[in-house]
N, C-alpha and C. Protein backbone atom coordinates (compact mmCIF):
# COMPACT_ATOMS: atom_id res chain seq x y z
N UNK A 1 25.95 -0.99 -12.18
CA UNK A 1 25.31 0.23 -11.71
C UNK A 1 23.93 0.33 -12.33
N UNK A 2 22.86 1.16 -11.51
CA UNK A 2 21.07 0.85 -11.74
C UNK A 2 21.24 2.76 -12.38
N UNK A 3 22.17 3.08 -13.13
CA UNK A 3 22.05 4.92 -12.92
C UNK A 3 20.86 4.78 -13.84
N UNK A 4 19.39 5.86 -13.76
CA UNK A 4 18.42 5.74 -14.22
C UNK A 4 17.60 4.71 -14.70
N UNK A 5 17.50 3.35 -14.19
CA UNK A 5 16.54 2.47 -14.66
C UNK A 5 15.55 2.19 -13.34
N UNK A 6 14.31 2.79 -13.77
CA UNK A 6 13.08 2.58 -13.48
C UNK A 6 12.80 0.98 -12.53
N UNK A 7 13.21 1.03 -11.34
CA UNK A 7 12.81 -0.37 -11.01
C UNK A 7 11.34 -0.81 -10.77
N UNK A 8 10.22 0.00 -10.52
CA UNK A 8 9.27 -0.13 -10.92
C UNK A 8 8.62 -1.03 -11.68
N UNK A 9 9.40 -0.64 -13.17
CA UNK A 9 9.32 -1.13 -14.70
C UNK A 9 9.67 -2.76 -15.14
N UNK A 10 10.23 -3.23 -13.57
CA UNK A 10 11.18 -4.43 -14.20
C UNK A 10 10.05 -5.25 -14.27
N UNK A 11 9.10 -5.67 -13.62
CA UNK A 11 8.20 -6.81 -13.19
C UNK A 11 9.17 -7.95 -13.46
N UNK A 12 10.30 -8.11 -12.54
CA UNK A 12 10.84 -9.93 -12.13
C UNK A 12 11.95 -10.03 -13.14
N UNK A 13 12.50 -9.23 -14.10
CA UNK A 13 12.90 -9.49 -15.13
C UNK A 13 12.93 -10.16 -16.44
N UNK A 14 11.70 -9.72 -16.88
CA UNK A 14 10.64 -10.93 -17.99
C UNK A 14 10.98 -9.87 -18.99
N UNK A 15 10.97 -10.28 -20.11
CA UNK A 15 11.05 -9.83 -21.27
C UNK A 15 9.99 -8.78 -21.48
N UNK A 16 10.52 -7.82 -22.97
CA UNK A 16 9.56 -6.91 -23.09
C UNK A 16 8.22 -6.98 -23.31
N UNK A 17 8.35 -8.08 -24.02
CA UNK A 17 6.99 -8.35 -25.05
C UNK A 17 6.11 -9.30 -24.01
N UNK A 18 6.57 -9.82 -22.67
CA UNK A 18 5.74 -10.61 -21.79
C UNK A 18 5.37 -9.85 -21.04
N UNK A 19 6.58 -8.79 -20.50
CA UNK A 19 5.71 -7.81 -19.71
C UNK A 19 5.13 -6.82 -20.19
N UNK A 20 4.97 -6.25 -21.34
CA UNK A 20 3.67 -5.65 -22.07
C UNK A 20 2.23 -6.37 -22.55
N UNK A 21 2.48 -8.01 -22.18
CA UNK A 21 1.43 -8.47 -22.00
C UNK A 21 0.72 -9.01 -21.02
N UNK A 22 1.63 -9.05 -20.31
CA UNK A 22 1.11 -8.98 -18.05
C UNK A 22 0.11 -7.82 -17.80
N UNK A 23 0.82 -6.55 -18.45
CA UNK A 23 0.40 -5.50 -18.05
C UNK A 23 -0.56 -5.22 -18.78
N UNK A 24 -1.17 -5.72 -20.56
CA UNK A 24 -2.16 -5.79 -20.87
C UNK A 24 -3.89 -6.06 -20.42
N UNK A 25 -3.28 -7.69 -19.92
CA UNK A 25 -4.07 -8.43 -19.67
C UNK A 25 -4.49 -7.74 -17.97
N UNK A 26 -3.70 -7.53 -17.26
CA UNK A 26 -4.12 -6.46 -16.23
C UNK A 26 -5.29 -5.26 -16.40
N UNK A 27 -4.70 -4.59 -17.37
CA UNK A 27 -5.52 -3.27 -17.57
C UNK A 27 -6.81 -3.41 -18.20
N UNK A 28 -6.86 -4.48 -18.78
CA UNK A 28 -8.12 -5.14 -19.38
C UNK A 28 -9.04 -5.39 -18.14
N UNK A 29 -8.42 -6.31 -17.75
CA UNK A 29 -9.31 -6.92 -16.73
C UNK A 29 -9.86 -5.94 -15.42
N UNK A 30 -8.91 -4.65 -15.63
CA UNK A 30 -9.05 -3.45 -14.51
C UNK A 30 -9.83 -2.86 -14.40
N UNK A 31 -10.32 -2.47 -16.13
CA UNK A 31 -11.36 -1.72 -16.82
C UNK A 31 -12.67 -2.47 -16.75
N UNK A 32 -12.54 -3.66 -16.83
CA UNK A 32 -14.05 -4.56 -16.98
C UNK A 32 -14.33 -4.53 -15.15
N UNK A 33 -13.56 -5.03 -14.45
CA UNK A 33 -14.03 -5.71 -13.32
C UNK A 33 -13.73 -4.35 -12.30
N UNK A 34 -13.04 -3.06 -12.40
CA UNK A 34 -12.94 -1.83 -11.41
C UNK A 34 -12.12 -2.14 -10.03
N UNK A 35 -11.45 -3.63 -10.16
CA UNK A 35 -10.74 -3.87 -9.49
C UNK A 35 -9.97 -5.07 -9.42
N UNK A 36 -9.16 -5.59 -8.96
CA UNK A 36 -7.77 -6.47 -9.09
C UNK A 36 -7.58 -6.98 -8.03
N UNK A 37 -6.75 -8.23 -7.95
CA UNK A 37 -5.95 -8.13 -6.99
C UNK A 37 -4.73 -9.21 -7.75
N UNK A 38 -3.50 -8.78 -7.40
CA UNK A 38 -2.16 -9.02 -7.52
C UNK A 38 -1.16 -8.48 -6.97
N UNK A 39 0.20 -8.72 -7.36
CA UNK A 39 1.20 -8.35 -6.45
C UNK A 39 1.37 -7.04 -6.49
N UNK A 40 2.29 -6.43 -5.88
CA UNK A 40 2.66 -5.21 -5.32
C UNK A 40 3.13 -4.63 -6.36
N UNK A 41 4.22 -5.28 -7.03
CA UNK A 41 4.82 -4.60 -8.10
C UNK A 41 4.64 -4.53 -9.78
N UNK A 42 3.15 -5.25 -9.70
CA UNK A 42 2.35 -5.19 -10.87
C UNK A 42 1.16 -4.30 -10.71
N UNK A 43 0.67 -3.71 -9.11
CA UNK A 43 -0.43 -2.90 -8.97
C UNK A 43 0.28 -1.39 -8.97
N UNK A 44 1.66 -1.60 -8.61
CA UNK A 44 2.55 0.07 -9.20
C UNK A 44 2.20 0.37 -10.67
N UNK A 45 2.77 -0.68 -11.38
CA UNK A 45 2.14 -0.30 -13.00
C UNK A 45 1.22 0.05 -13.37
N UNK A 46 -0.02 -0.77 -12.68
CA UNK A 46 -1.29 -0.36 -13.38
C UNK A 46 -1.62 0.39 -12.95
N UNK A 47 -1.39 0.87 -11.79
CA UNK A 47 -1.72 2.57 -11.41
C UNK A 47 -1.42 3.65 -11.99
N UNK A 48 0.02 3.44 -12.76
CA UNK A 48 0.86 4.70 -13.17
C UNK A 48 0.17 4.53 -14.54
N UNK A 49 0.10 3.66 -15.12
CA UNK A 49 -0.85 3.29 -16.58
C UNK A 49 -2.57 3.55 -16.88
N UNK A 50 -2.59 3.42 -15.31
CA UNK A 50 -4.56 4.30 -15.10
C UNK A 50 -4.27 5.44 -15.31
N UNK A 51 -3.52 6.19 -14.47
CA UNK A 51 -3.69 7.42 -14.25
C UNK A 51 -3.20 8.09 -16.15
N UNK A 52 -2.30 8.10 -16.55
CA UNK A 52 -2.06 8.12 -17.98
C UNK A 52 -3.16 7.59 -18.38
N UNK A 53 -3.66 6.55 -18.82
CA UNK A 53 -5.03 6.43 -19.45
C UNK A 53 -6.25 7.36 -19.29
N UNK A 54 -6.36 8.08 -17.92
CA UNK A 54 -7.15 8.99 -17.62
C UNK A 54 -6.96 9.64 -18.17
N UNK A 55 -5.90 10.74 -17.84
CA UNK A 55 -6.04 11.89 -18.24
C UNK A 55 -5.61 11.72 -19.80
N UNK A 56 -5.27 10.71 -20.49
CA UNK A 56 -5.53 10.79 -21.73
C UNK A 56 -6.84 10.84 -22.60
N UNK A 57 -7.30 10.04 -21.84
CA UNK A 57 -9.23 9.65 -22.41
C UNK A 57 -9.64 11.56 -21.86
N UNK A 58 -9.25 12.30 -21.11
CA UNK A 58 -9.78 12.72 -20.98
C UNK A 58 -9.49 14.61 -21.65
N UNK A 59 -8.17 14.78 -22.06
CA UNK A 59 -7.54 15.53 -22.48
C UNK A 59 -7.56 15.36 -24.33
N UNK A 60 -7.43 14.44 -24.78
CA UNK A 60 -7.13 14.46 -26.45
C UNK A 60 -8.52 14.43 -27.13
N UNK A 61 -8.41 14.79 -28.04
CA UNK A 61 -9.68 14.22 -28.97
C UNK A 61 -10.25 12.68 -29.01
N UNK A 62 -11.23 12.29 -29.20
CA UNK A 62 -12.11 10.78 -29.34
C UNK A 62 -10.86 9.82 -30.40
N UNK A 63 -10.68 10.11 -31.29
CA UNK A 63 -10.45 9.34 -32.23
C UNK A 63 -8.35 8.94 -31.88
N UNK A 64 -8.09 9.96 -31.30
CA UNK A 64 -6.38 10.02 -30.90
C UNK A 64 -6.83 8.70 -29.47
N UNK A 65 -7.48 9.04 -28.68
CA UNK A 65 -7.22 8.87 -27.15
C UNK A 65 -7.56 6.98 -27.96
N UNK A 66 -8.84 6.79 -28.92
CA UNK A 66 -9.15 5.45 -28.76
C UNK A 66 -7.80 5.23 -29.48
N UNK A 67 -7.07 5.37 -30.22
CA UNK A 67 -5.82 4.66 -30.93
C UNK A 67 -4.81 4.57 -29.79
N UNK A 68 -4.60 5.31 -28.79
CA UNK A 68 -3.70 4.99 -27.75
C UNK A 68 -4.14 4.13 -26.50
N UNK A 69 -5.60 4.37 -26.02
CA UNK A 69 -6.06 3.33 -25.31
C UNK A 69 -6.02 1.47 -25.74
N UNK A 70 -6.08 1.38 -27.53
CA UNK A 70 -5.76 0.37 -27.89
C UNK A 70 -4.35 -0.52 -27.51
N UNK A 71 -3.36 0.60 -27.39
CA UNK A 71 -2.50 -0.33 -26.75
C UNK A 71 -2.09 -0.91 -26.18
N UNK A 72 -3.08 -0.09 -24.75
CA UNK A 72 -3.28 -1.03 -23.81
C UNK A 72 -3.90 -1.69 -23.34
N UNK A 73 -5.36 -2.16 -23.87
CA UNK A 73 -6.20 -2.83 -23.54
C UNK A 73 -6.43 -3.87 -24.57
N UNK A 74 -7.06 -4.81 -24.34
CA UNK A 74 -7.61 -6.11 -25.32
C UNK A 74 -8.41 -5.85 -25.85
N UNK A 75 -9.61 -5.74 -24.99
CA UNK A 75 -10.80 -6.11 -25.85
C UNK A 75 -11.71 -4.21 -26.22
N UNK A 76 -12.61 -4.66 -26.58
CA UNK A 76 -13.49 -3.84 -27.22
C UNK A 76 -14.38 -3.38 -25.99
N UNK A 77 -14.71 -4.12 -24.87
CA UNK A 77 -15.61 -4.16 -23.88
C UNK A 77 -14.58 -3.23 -22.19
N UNK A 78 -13.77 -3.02 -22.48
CA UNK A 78 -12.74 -2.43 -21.67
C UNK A 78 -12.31 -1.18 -21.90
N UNK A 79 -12.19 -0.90 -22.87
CA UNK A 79 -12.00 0.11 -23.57
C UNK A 79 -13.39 1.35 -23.37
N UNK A 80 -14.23 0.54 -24.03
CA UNK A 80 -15.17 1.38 -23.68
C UNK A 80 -16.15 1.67 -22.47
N UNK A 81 -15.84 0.65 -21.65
CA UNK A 81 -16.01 0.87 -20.06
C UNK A 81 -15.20 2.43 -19.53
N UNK A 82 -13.85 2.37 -20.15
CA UNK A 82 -12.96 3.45 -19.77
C UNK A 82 -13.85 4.70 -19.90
N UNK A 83 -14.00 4.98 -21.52
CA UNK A 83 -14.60 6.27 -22.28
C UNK A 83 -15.88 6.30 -21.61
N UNK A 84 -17.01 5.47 -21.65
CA UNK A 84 -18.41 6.04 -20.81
C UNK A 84 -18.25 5.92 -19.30
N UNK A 85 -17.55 5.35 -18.31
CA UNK A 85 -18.15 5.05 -17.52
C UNK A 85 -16.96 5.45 -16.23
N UNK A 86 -15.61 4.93 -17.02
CA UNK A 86 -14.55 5.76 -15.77
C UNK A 86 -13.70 6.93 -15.81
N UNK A 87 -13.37 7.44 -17.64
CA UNK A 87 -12.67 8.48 -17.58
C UNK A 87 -13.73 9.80 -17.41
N UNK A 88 -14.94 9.95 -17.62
CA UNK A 88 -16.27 11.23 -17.19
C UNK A 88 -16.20 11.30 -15.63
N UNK A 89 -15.94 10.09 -15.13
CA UNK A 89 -16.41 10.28 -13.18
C UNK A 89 -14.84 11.09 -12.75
N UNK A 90 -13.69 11.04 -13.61
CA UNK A 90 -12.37 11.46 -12.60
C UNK A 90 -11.79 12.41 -13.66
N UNK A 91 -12.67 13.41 -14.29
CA UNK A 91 -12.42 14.44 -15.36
C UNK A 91 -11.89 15.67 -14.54
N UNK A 92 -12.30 15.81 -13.18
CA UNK A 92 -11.57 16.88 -12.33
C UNK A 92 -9.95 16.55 -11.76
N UNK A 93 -9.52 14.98 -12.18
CA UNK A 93 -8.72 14.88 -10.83
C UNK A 93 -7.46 14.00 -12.20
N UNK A 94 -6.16 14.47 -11.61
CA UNK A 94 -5.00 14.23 -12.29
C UNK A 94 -4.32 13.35 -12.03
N UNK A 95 -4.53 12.77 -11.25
CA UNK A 95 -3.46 12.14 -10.67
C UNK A 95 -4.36 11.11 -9.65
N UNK A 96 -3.77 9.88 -8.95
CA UNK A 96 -4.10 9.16 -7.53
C UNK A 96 -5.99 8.74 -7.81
N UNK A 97 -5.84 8.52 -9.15
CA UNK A 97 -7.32 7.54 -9.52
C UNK A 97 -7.39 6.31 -8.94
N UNK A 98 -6.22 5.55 -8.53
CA UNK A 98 -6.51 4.03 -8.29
C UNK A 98 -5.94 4.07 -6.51
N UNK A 99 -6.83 3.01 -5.87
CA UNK A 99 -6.19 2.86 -4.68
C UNK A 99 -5.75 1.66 -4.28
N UNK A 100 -4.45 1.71 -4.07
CA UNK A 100 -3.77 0.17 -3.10
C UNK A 100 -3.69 -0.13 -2.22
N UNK A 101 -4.35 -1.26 -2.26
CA UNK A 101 -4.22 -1.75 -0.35
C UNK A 101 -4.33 -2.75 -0.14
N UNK A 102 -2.78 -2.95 0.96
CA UNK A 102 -2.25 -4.32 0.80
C UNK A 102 -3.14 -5.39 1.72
N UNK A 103 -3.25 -6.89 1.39
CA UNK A 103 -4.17 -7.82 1.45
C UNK A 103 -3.35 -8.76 2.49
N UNK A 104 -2.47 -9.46 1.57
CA UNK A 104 -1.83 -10.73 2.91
C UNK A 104 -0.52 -10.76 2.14
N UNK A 105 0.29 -12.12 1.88
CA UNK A 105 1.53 -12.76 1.52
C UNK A 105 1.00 -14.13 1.01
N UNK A 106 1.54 -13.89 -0.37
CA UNK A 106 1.03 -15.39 -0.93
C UNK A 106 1.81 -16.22 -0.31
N UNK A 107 0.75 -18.01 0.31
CA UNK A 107 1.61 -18.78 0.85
C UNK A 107 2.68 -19.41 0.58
N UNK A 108 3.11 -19.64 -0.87
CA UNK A 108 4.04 -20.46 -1.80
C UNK A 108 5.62 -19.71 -1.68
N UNK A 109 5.10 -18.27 -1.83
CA UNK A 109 6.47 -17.38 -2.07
C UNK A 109 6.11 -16.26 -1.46
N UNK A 110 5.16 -16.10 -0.77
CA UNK A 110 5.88 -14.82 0.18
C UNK A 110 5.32 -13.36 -0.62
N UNK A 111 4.89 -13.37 -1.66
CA UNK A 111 5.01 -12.53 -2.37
C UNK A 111 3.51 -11.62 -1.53
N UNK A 112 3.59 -10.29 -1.85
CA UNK A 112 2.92 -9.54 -1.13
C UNK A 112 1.70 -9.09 -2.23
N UNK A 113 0.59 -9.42 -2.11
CA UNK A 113 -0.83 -9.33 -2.23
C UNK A 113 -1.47 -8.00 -2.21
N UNK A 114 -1.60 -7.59 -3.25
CA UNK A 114 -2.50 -6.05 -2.65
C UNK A 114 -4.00 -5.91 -3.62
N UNK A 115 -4.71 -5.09 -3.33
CA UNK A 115 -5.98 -5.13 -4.27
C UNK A 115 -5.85 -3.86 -5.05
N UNK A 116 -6.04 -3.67 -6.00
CA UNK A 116 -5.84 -1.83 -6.75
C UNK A 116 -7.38 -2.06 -7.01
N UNK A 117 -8.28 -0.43 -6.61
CA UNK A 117 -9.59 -0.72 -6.98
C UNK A 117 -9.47 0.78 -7.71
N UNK A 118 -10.32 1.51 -8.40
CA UNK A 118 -10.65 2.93 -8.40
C UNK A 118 -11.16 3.60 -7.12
N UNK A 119 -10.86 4.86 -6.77
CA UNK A 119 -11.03 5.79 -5.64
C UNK A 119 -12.52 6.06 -5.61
């Protein structure tokens, strides 16, 4: 029985510590480049993980929000893309910061392709 587990959350059934670093290396690269493209059920995450990053950068104090943005990002250059440049433009809006839209089917496996950009 699935009673309350997040299928969302599974990404394929990979371990914790790989899929907290899928989803790292994602949000990094989300923040630098303002857009992605990967599968379907890795652009659910990083959406639900933008939008929380938002309204965190944009709700707590400087010094709280950078200790929690650290967790999810890598570098130094992502991070602060977030604080000047994307959490000030979506300071009115709560929710539905990122948009998905699906692309093709990878040829190998089928797997479904989408792009997540900011709104």
């Amino acid at each position: 029985m699935r009673h309350r587990v997040k299928q969302i959350r599974r990404l394929n059934h990979k371990d914790p510590d790989h899929r907290d670093a899928v989803l790292r290396n994602l949000m990094t690269s989300f923040f630098v480049h303002k857009s992605i493209t990967t599968t379907a059920k890795r652009a659910k995450n990083v959406a639900i993980i933008t939008d929380k990053l938002v309204n965190l950068v944009n709700t707590k104090d400087k010094m709280n929000a950078i200790r929690e943005v650290a967790r999810y990002v890598f570098t130094k250059e992502s991070s602060q893309e977030l604080f000047s440049n994307i959490a000030p433009k979506y300071s009115e809006r709560k929710s539905w910061i990122t948009r998905i839209t699906p692309i093709k089917l990878r040829v190998w496996d089928s797997a479904r392709l989408v792009k997540v950009e900011l709104v």
